[in-house]
C-alpha atoms as a PDB file:
ATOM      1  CA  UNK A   1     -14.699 -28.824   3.417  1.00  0.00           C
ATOM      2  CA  UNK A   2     -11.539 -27.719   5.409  1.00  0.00           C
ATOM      3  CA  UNK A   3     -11.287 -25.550   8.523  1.00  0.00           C
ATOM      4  CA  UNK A   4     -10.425 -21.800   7.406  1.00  0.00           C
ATOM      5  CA  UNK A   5      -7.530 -22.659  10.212  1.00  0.00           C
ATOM      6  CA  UNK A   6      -6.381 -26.206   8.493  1.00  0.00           C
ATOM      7  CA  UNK A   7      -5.317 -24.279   5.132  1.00  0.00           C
ATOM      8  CA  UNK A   8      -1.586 -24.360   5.232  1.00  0.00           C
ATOM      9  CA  UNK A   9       0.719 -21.295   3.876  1.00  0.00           C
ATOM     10  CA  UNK A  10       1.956 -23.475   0.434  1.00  0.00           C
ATOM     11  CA  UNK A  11      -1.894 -23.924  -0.154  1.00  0.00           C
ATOM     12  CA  UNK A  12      -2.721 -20.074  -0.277  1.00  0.00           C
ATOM     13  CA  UNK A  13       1.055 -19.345  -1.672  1.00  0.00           C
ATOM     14  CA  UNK A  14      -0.314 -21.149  -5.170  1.00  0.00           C
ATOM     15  CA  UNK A  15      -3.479 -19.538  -5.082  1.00  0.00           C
ATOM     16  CA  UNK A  16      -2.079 -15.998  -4.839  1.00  0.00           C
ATOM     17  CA  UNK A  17       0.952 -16.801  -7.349  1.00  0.00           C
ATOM     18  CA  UNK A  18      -2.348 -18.234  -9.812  1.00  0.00           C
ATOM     19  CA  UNK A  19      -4.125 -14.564  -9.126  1.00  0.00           C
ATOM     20  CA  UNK A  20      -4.524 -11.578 -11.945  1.00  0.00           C
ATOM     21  CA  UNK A  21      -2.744  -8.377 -10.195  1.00  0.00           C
ATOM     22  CA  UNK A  22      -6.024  -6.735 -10.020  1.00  0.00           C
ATOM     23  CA  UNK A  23      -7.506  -9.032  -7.818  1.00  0.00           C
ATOM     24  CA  UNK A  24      -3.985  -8.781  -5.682  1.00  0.00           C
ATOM     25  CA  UNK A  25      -4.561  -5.294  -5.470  1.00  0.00           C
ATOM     26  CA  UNK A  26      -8.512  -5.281  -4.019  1.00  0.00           C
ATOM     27  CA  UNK A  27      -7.300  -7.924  -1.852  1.00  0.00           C
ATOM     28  CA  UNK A  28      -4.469  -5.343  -0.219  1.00  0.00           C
ATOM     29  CA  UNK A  29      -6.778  -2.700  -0.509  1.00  0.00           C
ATOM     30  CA  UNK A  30      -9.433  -5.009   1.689  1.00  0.00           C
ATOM     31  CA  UNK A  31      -6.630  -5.808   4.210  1.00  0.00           C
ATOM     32  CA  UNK A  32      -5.656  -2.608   4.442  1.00  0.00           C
ATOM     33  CA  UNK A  33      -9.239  -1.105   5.351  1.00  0.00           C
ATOM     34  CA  UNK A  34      -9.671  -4.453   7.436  1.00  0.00           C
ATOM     35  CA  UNK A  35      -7.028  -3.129  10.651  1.00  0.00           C
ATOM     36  CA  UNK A  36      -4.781  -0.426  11.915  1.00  0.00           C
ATOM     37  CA  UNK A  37      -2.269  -3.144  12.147  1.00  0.00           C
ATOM     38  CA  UNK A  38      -2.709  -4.181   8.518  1.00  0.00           C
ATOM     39  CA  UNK A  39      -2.635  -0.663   7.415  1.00  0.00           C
ATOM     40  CA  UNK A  40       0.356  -0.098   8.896  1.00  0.00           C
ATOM     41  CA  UNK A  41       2.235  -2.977   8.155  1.00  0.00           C
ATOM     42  CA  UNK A  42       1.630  -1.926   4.526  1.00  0.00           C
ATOM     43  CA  UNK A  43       2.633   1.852   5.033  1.00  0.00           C
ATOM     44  CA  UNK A  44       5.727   0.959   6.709  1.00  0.00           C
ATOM     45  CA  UNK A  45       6.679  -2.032   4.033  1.00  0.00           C
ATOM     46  CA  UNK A  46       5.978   0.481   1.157  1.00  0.00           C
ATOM     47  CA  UNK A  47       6.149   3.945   1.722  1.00  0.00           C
ATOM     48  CA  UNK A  48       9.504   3.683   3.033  1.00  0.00           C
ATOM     49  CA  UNK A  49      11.789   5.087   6.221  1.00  0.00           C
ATOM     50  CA  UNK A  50      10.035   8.839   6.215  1.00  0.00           C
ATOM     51  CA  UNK A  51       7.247   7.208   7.803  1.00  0.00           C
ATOM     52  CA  UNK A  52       8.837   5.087  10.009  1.00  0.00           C
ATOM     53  CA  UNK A  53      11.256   7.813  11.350  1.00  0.00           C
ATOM     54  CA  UNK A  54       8.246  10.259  11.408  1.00  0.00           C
ATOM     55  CA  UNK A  55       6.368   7.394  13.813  1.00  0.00           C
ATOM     56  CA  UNK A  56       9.458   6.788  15.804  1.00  0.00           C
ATOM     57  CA  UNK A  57      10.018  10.206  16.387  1.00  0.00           C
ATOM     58  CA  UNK A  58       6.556  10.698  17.625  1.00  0.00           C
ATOM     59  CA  UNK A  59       6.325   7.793  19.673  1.00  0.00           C
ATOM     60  CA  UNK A  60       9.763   8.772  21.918  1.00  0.00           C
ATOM     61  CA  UNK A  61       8.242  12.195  22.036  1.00  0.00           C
ATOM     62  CA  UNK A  62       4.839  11.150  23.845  1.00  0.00           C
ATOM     63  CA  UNK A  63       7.060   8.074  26.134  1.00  0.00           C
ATOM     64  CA  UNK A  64       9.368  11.055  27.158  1.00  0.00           C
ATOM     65  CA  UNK A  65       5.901  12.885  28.359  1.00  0.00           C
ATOM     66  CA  UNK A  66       5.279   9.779  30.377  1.00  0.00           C
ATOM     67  CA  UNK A  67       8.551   8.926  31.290  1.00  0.00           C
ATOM     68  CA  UNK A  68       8.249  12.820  32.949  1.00  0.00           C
ATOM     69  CA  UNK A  69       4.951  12.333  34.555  1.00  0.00           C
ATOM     70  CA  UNK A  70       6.699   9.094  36.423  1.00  0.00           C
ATOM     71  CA  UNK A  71       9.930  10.455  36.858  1.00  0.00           C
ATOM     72  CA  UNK A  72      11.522  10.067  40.698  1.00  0.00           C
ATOM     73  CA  UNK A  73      12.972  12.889  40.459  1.00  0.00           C
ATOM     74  CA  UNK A  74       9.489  14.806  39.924  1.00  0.00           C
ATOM     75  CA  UNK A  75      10.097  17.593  42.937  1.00  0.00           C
ATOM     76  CA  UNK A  76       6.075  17.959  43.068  1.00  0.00           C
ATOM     77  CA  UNK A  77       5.980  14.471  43.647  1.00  0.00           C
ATOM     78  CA  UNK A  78       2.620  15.216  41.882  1.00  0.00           C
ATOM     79  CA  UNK A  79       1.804  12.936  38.637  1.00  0.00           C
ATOM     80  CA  UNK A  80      -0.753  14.537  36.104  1.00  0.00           C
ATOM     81  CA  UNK A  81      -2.133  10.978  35.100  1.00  0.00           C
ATOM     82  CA  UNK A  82      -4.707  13.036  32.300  1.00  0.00           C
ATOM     83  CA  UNK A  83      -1.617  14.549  30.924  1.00  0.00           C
ATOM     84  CA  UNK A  84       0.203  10.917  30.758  1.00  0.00           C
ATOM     85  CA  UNK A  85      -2.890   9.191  29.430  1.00  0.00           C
ATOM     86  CA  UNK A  86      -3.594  12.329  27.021  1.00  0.00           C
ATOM     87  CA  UNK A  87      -0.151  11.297  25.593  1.00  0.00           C
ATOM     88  CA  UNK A  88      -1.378   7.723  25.277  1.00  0.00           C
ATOM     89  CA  UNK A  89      -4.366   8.566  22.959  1.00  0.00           C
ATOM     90  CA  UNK A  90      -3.106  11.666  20.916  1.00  0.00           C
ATOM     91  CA  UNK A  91      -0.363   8.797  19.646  1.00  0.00           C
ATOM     92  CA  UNK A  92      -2.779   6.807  19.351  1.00  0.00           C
ATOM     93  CA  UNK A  93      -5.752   8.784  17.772  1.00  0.00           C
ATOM     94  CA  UNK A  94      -2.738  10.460  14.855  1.00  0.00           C
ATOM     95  CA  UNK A  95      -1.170   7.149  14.090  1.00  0.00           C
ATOM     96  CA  UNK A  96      -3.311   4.433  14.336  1.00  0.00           C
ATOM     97  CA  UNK A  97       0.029   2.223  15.725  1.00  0.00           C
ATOM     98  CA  UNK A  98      -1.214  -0.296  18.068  1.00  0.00           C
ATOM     99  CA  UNK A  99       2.130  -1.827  19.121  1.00  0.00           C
ATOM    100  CA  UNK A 100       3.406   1.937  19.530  1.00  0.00           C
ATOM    101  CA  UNK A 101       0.490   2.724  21.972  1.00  0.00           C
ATOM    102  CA  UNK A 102       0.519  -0.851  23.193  1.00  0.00           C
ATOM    103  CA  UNK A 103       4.406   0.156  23.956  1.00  0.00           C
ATOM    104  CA  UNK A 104       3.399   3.855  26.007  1.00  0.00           C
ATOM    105  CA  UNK A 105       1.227   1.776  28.021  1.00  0.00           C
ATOM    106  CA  UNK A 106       3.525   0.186  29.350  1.00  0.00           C
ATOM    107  CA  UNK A 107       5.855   2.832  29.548  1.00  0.00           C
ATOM    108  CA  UNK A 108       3.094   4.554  31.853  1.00  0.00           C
ATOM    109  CA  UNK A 109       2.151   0.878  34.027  1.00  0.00           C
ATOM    110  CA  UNK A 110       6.620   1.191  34.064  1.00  0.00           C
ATOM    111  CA  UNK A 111       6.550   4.256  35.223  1.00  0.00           C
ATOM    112  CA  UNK A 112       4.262   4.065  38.033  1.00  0.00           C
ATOM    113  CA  UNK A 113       5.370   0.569  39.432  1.00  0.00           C
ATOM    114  CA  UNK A 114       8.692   2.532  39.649  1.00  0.00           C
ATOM    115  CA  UNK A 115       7.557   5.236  41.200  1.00  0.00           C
ATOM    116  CA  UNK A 116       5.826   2.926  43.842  1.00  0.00           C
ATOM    117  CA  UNK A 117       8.884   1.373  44.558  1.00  0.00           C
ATOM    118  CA  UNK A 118      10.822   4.366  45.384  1.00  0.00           C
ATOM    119  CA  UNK A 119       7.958   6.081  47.611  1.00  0.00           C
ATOM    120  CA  UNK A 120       6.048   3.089  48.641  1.00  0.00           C
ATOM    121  CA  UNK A 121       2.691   3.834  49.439  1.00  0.00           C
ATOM    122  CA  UNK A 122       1.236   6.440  47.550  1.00  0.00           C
ATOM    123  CA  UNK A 123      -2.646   6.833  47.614  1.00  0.00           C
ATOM    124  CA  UNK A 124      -5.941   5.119  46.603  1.00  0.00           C
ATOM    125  CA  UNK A 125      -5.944   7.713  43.100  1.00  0.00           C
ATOM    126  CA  UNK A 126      -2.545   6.169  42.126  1.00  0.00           C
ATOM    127  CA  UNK A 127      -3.233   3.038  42.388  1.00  0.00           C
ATOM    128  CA  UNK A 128      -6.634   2.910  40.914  1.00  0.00           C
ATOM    129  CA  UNK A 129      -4.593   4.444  37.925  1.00  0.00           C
ATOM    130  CA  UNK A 130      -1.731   1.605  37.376  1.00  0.00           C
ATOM    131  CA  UNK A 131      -3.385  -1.154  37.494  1.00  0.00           C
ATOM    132  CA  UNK A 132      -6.528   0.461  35.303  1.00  0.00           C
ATOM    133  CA  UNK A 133      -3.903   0.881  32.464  1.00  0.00           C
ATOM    134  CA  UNK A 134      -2.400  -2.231  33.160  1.00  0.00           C
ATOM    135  CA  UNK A 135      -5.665  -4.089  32.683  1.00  0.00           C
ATOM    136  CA  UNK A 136      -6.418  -1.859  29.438  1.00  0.00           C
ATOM    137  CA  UNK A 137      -2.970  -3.045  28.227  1.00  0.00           C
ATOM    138  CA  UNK A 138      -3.877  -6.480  28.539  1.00  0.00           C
ATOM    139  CA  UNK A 139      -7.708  -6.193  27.326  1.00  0.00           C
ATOM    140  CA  UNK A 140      -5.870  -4.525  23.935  1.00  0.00           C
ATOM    141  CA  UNK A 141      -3.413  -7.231  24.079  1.00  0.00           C
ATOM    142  CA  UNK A 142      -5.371 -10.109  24.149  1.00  0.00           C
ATOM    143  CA  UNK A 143      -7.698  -8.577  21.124  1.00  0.00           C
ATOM    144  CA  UNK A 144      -6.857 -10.447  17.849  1.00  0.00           C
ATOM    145  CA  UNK A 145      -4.523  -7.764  16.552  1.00  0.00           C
ATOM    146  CA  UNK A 146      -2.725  -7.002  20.156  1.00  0.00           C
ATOM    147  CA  UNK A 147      -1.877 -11.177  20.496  1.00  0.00           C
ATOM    148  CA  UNK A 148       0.890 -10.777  17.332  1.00  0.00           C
ATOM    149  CA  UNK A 149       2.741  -7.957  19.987  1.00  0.00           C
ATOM    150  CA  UNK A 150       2.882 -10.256  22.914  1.00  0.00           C
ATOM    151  CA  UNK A 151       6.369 -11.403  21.958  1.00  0.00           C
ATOM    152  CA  UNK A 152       7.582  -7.806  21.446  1.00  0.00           C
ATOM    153  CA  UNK A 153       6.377  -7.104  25.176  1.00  0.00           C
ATOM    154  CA  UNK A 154       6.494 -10.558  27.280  1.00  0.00           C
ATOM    155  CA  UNK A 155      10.046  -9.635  28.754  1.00  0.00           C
ATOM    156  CA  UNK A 156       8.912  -6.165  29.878  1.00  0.00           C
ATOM    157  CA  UNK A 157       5.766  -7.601  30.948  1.00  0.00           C
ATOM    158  CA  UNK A 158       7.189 -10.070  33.589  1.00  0.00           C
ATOM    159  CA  UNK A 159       9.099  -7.787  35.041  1.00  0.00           C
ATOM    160  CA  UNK A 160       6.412  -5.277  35.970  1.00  0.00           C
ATOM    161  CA  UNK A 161       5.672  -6.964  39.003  1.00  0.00           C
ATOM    162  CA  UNK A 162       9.166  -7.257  40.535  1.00  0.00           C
ATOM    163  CA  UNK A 163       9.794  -5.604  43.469  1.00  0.00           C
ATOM    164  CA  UNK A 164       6.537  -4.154  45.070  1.00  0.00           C
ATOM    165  CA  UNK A 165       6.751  -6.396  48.026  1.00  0.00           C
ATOM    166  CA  UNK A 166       6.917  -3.270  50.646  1.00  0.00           C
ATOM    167  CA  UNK A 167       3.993  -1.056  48.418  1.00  0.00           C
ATOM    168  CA  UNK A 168       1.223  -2.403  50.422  1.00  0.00           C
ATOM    169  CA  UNK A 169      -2.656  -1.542  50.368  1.00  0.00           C
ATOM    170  CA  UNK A 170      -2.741  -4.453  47.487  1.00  0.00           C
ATOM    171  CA  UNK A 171      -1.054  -3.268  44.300  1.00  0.00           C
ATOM    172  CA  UNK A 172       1.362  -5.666  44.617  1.00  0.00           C
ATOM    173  CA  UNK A 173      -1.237  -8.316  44.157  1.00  0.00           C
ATOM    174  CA  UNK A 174      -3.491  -7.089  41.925  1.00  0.00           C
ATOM    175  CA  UNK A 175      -0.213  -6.085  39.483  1.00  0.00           C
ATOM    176  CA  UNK A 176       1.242  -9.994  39.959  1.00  0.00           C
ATOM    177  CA  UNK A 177      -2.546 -10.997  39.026  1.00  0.00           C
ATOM    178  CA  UNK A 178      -2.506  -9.084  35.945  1.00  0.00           C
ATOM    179  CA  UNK A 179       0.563  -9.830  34.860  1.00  0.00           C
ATOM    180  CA  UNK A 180       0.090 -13.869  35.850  1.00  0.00           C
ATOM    181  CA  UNK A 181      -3.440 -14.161  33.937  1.00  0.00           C
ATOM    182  CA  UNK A 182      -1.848 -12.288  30.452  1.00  0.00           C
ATOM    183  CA  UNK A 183       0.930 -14.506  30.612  1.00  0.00           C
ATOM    184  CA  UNK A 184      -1.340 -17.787  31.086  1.00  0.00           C
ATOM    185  CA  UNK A 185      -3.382 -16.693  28.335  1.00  0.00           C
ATOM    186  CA  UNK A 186      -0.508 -16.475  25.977  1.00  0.00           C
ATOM    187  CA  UNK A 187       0.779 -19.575  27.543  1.00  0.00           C
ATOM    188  CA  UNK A 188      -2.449 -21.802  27.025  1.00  0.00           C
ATOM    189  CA  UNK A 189      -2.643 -20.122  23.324  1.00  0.00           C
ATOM    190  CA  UNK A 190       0.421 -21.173  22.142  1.00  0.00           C
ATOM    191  CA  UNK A 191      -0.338 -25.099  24.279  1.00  0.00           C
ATOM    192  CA  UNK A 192      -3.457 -25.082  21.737  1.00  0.00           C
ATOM    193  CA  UNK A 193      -2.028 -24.013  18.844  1.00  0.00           C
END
């Protein structure tokens, strides 16, 4: 018997083409159960641009909550991580999006590295708070539905860590750590595949 993996693309391509509609549609309606991802793959591929306008228009609302949270030019110099990360899940919890929250993220890991390099060092609370979402990013993005993003976020990604040689108490490290380990993952997947 052949590996589930070993089945090539023509194989299943005759299979499906062979298939009543009826079993088509319980094998959609399984997929889309089966993930977020799936789900809304399907949603966006068939219920047109009103959702995906509605999701994009969401998404830039909660990265401009971040964005403001991170900002340089925040007078207070005070940065409501809660109110960031709050933005993270409400996206999250209402649309079910992974690359969209996968996306804010790294808008908020972005926004902090930034912030570090304009003020340097900042204090144990910060810190603690970067490279926590950092490593959540990658824990999501390593998950079986987060590794078809990598692509969308590699250049972003590598470019996290640039700079922070003068932030000190070792974010700089544990940031180029982070960043190095995601990108050997993807690096050894694609070796093996």
């Amino acid at each position: 018997m052949e590996k589930a993996d070993s089945v090539k693309w023509a194989q299943v391509k005759k299979i499906l083409q062979k298939a009543e509609k009826t079993e088509l549609i319980d094998l959609i309606r399984e997929l889309y159960g089966h993930s977020v991802g799936d789900r809304m793959l399907i949603n966006s591929r068939y219920l047109g641009e009103s959702i995906k306008t509605k999701m994009n228009k969401m998404l830039e609302q909660y990265r401009e909550i971040i964005k403001e949270e991170f900002s340089t030019e925040n007078v207070s110099g005070k940065i409501r991580y809660s109110t960031a990360e709050r933005a993270i899940s409400d996206y999250s919890n209402s649309s079910g999006d992974l690359m969209g929250t996968l996306d804010l993220m790294l808008t908020y890991v972005e926004g902090g590295v930034q912030f570090a390099r304009v003020y340097g060092v900042i204090d144990d609370e910060f810190y603690d708070n970067i490279e926590g979402m950092l490593e959540r990013f990658c824990e999501q993005l390593i998950t079986e539905e987060g590794q078809k993003y990598y692509h969308f976020f590699r250049e972003r990604l590598l470019k996290v860590d640039v700079g922070l040689e003068n932030v000190g108490w070792g974010f700089e490290e544990a940031i180029y750590d982070l960043v190095s380990d995601i990108k050997d993952f993807f690096e050894e997947e694609q070796s093996d595949s």
